[in-house]
N, C-alpha and C. Protein backbone atom coordinates (compact mmCIF):
# COMPACT_ATOMS: atom_id res chain seq x y z
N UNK A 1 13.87 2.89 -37.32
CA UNK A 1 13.55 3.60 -36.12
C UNK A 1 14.40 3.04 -34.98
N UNK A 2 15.03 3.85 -34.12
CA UNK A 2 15.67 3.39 -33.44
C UNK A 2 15.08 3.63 -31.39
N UNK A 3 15.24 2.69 -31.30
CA UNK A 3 14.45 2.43 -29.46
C UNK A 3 15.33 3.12 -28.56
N UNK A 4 14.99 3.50 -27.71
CA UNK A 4 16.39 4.14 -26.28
C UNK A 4 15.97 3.05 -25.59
N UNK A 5 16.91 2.25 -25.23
CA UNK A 5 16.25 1.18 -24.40
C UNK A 5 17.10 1.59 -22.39
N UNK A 6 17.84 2.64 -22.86
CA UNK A 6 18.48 3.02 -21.84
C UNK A 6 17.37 3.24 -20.40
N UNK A 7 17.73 2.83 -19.24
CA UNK A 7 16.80 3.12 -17.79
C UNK A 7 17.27 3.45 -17.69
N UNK A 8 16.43 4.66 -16.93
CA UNK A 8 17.09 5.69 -15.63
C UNK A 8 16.16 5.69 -15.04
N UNK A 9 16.25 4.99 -13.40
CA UNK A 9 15.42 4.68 -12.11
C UNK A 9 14.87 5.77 -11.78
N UNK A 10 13.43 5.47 -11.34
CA UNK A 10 12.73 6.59 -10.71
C UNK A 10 12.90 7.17 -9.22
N UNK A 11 13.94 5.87 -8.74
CA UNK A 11 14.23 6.16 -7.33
C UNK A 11 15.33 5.66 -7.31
N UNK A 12 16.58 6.32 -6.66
CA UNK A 12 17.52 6.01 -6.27
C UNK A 12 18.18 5.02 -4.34
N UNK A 13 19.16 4.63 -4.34
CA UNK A 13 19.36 4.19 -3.50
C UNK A 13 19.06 5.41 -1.98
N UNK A 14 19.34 6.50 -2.22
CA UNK A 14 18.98 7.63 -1.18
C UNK A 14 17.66 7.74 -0.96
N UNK A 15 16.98 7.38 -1.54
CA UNK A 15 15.25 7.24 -1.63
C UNK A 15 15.04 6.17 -0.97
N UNK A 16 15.78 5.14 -1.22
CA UNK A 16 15.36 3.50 -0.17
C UNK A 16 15.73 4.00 0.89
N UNK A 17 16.83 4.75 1.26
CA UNK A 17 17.08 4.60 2.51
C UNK A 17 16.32 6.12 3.15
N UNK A 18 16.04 6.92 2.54
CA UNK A 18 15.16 7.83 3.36
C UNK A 18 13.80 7.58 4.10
N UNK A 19 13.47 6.26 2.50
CA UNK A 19 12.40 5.22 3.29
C UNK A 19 12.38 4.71 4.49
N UNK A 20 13.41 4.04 4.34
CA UNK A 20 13.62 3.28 5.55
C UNK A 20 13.91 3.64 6.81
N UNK A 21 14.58 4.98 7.05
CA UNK A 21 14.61 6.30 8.05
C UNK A 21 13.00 6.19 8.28
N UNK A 22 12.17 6.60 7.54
CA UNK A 22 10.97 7.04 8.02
C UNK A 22 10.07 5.95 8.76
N UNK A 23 10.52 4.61 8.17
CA UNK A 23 10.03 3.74 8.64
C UNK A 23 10.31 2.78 10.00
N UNK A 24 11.61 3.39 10.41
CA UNK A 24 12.52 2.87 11.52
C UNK A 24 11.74 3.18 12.98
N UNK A 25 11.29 2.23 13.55
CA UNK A 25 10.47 2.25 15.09
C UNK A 25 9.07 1.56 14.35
N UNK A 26 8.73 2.35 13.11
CA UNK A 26 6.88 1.92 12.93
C UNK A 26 6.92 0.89 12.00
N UNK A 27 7.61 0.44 11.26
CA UNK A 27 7.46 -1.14 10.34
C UNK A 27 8.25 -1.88 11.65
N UNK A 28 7.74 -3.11 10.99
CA UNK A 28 8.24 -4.32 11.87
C UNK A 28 9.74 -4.78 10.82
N UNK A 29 10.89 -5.04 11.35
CA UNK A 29 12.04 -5.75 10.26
C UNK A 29 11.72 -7.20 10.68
N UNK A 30 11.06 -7.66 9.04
CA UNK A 30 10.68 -8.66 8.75
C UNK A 30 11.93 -9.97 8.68
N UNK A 31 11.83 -11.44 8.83
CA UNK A 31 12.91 -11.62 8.41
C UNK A 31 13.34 -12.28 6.90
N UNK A 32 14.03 -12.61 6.58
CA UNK A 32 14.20 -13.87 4.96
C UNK A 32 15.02 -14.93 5.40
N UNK A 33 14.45 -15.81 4.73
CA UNK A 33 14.47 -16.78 5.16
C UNK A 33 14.35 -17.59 3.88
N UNK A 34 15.00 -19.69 4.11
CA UNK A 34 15.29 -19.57 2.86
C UNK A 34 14.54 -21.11 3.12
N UNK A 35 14.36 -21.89 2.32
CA UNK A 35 13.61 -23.51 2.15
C UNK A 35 14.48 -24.21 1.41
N UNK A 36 15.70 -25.62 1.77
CA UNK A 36 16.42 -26.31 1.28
C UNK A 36 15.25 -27.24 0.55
N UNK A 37 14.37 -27.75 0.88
CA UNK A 37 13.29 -28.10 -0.06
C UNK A 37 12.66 -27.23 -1.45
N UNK A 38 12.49 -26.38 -1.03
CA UNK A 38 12.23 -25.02 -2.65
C UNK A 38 13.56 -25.13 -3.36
N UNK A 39 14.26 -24.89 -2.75
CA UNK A 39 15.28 -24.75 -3.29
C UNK A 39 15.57 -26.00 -4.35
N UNK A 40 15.81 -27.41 -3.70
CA UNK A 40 15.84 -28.01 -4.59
C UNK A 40 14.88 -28.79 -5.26
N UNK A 41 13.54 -28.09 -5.50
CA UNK A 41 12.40 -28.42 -6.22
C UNK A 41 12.99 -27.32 -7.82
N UNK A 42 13.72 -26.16 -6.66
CA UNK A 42 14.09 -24.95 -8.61
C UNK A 42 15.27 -25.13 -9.17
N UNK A 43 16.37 -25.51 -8.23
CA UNK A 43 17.98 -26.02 -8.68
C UNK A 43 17.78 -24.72 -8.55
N UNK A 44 17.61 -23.61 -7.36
CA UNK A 44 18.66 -22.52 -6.88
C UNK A 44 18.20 -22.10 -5.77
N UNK A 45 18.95 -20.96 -5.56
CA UNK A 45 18.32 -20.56 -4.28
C UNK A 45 17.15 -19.62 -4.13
N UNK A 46 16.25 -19.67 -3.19
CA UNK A 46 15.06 -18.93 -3.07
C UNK A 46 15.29 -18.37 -1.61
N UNK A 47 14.76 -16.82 -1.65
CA UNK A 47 14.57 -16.17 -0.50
C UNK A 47 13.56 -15.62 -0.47
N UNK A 48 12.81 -15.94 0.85
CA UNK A 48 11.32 -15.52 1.45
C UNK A 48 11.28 -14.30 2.24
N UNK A 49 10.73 -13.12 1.81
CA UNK A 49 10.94 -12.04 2.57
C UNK A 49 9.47 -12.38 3.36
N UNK A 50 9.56 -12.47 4.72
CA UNK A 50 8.15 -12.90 5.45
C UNK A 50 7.67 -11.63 5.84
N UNK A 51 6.70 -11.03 4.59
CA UNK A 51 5.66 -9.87 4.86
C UNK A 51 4.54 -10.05 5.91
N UNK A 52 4.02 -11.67 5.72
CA UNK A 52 3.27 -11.74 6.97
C UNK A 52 3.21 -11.52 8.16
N UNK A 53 4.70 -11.10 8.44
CA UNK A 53 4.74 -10.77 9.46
C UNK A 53 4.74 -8.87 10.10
N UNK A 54 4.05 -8.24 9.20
CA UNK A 54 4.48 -7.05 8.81
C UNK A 54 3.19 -6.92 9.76
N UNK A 55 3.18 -5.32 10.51
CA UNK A 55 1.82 -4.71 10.55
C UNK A 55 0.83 -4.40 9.60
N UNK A 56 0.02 -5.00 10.20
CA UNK A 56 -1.45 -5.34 9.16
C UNK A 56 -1.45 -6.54 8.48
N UNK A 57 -0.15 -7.80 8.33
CA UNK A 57 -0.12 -8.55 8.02
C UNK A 57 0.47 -8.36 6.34
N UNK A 58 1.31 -7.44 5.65
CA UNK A 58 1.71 -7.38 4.11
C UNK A 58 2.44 -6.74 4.23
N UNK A 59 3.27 -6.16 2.92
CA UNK A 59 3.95 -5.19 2.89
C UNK A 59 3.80 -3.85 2.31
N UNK A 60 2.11 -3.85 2.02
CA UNK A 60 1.57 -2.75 2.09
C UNK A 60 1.53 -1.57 2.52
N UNK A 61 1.52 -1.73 4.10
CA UNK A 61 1.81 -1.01 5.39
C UNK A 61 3.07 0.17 5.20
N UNK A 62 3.82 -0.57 4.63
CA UNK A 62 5.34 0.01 4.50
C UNK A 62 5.22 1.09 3.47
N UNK A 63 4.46 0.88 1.93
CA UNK A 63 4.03 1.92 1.15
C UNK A 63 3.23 2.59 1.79
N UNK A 64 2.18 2.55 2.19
CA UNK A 64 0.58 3.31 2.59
C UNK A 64 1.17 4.33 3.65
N UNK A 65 2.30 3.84 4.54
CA UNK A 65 2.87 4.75 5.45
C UNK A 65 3.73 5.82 5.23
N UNK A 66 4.48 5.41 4.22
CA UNK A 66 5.75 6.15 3.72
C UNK A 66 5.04 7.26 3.09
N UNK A 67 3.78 6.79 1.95
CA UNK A 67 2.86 8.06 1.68
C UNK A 67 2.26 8.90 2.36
N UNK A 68 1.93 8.29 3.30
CA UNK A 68 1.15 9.23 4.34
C UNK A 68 1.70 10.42 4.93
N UNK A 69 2.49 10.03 5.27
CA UNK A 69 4.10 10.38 6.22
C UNK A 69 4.10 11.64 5.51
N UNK A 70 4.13 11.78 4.21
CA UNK A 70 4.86 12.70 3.33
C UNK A 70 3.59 13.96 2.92
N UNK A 71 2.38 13.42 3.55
CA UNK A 71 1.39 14.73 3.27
C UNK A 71 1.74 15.88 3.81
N UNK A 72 1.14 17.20 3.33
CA UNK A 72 1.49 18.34 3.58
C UNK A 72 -0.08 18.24 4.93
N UNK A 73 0.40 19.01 5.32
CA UNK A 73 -0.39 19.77 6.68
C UNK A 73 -2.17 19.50 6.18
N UNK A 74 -2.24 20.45 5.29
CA UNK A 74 -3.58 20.18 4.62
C UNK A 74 -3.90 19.06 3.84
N UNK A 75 -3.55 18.55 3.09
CA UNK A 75 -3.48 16.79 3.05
C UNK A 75 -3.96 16.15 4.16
N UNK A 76 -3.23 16.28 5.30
CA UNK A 76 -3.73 15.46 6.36
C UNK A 76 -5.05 15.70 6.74
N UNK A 77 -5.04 16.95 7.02
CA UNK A 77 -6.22 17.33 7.72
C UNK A 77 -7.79 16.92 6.55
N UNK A 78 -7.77 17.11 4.91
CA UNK A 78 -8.47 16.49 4.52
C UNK A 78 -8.70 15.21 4.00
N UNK A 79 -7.74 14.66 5.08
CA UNK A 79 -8.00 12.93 4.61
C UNK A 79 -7.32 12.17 3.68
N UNK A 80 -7.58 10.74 3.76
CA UNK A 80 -7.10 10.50 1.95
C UNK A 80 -8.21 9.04 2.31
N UNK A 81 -8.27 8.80 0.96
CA UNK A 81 -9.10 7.80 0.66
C UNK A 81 -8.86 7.12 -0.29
N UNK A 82 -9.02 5.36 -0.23
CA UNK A 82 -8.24 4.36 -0.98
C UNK A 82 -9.29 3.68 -1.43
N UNK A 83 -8.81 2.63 -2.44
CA UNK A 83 -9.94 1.93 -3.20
C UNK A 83 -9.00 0.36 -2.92
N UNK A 84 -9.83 0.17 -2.00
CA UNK A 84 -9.05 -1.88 -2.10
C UNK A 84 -9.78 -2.45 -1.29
N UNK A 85 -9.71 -3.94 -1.33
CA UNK A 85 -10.33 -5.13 -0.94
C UNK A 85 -9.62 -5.95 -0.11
N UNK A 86 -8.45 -5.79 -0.14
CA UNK A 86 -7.34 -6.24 0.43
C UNK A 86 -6.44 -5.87 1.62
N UNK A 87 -5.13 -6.05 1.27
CA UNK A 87 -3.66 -5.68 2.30
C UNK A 87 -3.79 -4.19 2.04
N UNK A 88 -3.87 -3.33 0.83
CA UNK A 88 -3.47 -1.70 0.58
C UNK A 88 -4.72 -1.29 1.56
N UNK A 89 -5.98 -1.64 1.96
CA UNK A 89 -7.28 -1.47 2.87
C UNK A 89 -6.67 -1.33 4.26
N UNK A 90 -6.02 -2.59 4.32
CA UNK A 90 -5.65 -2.32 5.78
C UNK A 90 -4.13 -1.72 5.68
N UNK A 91 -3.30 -1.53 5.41
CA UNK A 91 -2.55 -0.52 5.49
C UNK A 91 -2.40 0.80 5.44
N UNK A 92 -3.35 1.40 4.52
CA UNK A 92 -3.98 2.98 4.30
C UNK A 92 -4.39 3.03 5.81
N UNK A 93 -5.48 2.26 6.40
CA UNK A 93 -5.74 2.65 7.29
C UNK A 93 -5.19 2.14 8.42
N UNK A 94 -4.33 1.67 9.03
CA UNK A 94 -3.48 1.29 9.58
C UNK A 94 -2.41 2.44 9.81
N UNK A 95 -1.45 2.67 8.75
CA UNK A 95 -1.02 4.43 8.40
C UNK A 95 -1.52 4.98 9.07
N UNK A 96 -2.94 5.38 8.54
CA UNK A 96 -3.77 6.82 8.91
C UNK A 96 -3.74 6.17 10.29
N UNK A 97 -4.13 5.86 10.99
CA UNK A 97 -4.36 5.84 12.42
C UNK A 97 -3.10 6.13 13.08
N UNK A 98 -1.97 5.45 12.98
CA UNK A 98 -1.29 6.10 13.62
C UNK A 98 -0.07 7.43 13.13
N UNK A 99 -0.83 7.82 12.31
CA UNK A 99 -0.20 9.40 12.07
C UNK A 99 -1.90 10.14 12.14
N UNK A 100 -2.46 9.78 12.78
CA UNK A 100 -3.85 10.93 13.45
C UNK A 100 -4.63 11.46 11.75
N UNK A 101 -4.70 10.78 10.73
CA UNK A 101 -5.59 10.83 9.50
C UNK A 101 -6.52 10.44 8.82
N UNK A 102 -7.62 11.22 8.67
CA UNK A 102 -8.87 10.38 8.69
C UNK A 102 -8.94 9.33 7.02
N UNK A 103 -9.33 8.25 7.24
CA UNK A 103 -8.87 7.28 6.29
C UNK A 103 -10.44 6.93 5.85
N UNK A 104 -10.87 6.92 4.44
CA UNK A 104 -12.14 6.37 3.86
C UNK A 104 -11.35 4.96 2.99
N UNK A 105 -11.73 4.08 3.01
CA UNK A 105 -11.51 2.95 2.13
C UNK A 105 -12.94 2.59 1.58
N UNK A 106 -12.67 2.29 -0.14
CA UNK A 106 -13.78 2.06 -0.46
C UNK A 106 -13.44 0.80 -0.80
N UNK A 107 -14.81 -0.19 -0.54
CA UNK A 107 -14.23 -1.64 -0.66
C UNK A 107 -15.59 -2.02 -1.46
N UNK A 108 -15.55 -2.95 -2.61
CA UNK A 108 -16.33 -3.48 -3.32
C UNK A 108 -17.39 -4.03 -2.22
N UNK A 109 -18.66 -4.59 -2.67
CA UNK A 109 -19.50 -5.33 -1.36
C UNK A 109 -19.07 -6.81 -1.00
N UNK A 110 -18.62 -7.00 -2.08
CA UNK A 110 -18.22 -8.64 -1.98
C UNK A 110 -16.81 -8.83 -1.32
N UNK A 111 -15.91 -7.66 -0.86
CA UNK A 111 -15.10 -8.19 -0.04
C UNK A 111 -14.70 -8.88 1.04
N UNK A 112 -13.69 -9.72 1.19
CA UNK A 112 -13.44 -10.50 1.94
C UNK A 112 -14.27 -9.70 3.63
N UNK A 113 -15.04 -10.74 4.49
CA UNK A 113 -15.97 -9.93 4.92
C UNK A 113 -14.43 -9.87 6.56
N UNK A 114 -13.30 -10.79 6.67
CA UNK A 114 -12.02 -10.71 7.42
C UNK A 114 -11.59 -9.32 6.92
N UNK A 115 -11.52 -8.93 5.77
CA UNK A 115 -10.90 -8.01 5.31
C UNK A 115 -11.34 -6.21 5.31
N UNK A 116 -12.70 -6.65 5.80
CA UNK A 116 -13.78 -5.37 6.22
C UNK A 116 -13.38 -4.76 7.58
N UNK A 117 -13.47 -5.82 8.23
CA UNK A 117 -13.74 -5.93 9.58
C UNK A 117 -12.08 -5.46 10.23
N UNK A 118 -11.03 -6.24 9.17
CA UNK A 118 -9.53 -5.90 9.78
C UNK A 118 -9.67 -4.27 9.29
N UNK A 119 -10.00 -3.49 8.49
CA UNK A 119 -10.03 -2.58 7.70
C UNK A 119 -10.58 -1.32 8.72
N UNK A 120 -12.11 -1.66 9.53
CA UNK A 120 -12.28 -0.56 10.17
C UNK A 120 -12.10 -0.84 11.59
N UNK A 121 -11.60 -1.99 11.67
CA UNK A 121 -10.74 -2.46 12.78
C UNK A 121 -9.47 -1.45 13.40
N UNK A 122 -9.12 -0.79 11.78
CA UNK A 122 -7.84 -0.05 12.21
C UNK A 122 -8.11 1.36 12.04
N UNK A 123 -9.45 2.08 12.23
CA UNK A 123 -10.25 2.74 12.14
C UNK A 123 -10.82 3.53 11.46
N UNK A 124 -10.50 3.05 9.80
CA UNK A 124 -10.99 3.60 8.89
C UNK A 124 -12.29 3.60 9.02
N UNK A 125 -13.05 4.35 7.83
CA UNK A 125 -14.38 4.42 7.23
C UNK A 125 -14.30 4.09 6.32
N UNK A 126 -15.25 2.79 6.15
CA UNK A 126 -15.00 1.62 4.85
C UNK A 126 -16.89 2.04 4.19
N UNK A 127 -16.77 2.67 2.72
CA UNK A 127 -17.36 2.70 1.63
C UNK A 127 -17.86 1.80 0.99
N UNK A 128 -18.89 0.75 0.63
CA UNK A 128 -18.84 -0.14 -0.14
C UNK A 128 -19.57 0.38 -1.57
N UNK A 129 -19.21 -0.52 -2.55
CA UNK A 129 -19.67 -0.21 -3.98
C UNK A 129 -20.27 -1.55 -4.40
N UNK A 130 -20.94 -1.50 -5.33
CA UNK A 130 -21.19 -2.92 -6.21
C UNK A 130 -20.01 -2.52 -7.15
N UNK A 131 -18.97 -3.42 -7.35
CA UNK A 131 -18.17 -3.39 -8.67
C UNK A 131 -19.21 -3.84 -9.89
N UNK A 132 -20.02 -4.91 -9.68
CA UNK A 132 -20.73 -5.06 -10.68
C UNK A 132 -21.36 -4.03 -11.94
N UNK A 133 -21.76 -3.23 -11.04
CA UNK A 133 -23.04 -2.24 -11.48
C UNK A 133 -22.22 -0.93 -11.28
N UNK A 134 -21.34 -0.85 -10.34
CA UNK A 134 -21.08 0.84 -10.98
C UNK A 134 -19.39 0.79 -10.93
N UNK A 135 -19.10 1.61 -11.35
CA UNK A 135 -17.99 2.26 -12.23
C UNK A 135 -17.13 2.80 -11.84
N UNK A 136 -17.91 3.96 -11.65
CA UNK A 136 -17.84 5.56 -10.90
C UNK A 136 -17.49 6.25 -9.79
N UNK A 137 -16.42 5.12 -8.86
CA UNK A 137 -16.10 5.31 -7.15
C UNK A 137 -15.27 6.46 -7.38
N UNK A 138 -14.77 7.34 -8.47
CA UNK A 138 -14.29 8.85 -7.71
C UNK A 138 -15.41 9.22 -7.09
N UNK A 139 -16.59 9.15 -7.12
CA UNK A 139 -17.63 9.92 -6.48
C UNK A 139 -17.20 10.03 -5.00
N UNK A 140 -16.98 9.07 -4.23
CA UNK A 140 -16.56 9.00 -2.94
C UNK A 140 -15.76 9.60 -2.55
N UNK A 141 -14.35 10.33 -3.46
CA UNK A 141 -13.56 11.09 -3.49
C UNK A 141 -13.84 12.35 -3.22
N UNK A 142 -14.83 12.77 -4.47
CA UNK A 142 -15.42 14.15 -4.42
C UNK A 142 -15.87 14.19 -3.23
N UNK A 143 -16.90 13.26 -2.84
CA UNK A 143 -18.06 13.76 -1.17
C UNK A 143 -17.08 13.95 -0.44
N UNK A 144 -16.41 13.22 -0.47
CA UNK A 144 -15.24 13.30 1.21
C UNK A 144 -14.06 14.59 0.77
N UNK A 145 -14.16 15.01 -0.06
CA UNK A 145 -12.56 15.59 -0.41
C UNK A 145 -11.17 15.39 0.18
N UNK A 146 -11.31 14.19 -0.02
CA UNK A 146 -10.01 13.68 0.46
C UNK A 146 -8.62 13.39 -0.59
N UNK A 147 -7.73 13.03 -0.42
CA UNK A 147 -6.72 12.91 -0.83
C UNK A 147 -6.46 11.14 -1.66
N UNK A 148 -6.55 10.98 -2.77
CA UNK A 148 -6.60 9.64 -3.34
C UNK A 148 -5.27 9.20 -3.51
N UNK A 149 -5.31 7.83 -2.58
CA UNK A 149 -4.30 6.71 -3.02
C UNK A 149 -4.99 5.94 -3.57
N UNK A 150 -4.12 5.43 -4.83
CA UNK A 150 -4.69 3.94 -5.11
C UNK A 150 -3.37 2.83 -5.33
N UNK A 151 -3.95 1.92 -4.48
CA UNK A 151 -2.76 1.19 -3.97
C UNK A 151 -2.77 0.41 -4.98
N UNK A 152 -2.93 -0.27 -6.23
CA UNK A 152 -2.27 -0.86 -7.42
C UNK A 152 -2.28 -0.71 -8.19
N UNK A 153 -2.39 1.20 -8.07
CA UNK A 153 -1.37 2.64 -9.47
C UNK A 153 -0.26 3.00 -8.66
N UNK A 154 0.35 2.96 -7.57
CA UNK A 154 1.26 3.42 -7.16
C UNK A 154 1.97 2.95 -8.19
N UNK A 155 3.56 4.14 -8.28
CA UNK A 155 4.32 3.79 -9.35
C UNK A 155 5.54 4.55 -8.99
N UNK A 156 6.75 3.84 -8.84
CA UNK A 156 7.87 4.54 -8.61
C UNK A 156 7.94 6.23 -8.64
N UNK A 157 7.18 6.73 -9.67
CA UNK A 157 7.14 7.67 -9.89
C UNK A 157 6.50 8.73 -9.25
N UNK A 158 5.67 7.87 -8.12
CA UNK A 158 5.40 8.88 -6.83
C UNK A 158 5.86 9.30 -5.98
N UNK A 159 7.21 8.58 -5.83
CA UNK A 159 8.28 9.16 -5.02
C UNK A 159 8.21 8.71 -3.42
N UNK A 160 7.27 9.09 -3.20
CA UNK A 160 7.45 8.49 -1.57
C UNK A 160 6.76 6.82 -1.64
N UNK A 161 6.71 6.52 -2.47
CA UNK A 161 6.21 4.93 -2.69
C UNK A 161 7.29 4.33 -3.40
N UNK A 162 7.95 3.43 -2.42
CA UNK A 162 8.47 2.55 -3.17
C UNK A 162 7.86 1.03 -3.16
N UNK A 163 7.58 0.86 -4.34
CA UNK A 163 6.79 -0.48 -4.51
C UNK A 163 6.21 -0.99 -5.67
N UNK A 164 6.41 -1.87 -6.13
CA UNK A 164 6.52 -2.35 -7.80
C UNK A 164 5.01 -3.37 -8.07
N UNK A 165 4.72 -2.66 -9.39
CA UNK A 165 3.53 -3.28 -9.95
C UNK A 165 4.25 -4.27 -10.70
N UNK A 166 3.75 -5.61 -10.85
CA UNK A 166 3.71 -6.71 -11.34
C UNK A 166 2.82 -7.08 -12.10
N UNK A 167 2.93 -7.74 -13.24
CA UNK A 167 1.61 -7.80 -14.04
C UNK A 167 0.97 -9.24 -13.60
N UNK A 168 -0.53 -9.87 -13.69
CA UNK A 168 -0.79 -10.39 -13.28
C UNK A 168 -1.50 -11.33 -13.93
């Protein structure tokens, strides 16, 4: 049996940079930066892209926006709604606020309670679930009929997301 081991990218270099058009005035340009100490703890060189310094604090912001950006008329108007605990929480809604979209984040109960608070801070409507005990958070989808991101299925293959899953 023989494998195609051949790639062909889901996004091209015209795609980074259409990104980056869209993102020009509303991301922050982060800087990199490098540690002569890291460096020679690995015997090479290391570069730090400083996301912390991004709006909302990740580089979340930069996906959650670029998606947003790209809804159709009605999309916007019915919302979209995310499932995270985290940076994709506050960037969905971070996005939505300043492109005028109403943002539901559903956040487990046990989330970081900084991470709630930054979340409808940026004026989402934050959902909580027991992860424990239930399962079943499309439900929140259906009530709201909103538009679902989920910020760690994004996949090249959505096109207006550029941003890579890592296994963990």
């Amino acid at each position: 049996m023989r494998i195609d081991t051949a790639f062909t990218p889901a996004i091209g270099l015209s795609d980074v940079r259409q990104a980056a058009e869209r993102l020009r005035g509303v991301a922050n340009r982060t800087p990199v930066v490098t540690s002569r100490t890291v460096d020679a703890i690995v015997g090479g060189q290391v570069f730090f892209k400083c996301e912390n310094l991004q709006r909302g604090g990740a580089f979340k912001f930069r996906g959650a926006y670029n998606r947003l950006v790209a809804l159709s008329a009605d999309e916007r108007a019915r919302g979209v709604v995310a499932f995270s605990s985290g940076n994709h929480a506050q960037g969905v809604a971070l996005a939505a606020r300043e492109l005028g979209v109403r943002a539901t984040i559903v956040m487990p109960t046990d989330a970081p309670e900084l991470k709630l608070a930054a979340t409808q801070g940026y004026g989402a409507e934050v959902v909580t679930y027991d992860h424990l005990i239930a399962r079943g958070t499309m439900a929140a989808c259906r009530d709201h009929g909103e538009v679902r991101l989920e910020g760690k299925e994004y996949t090249v293959q959505d096109g207006d997301i550029i941003n890579f899953r890592f296994a963990t």
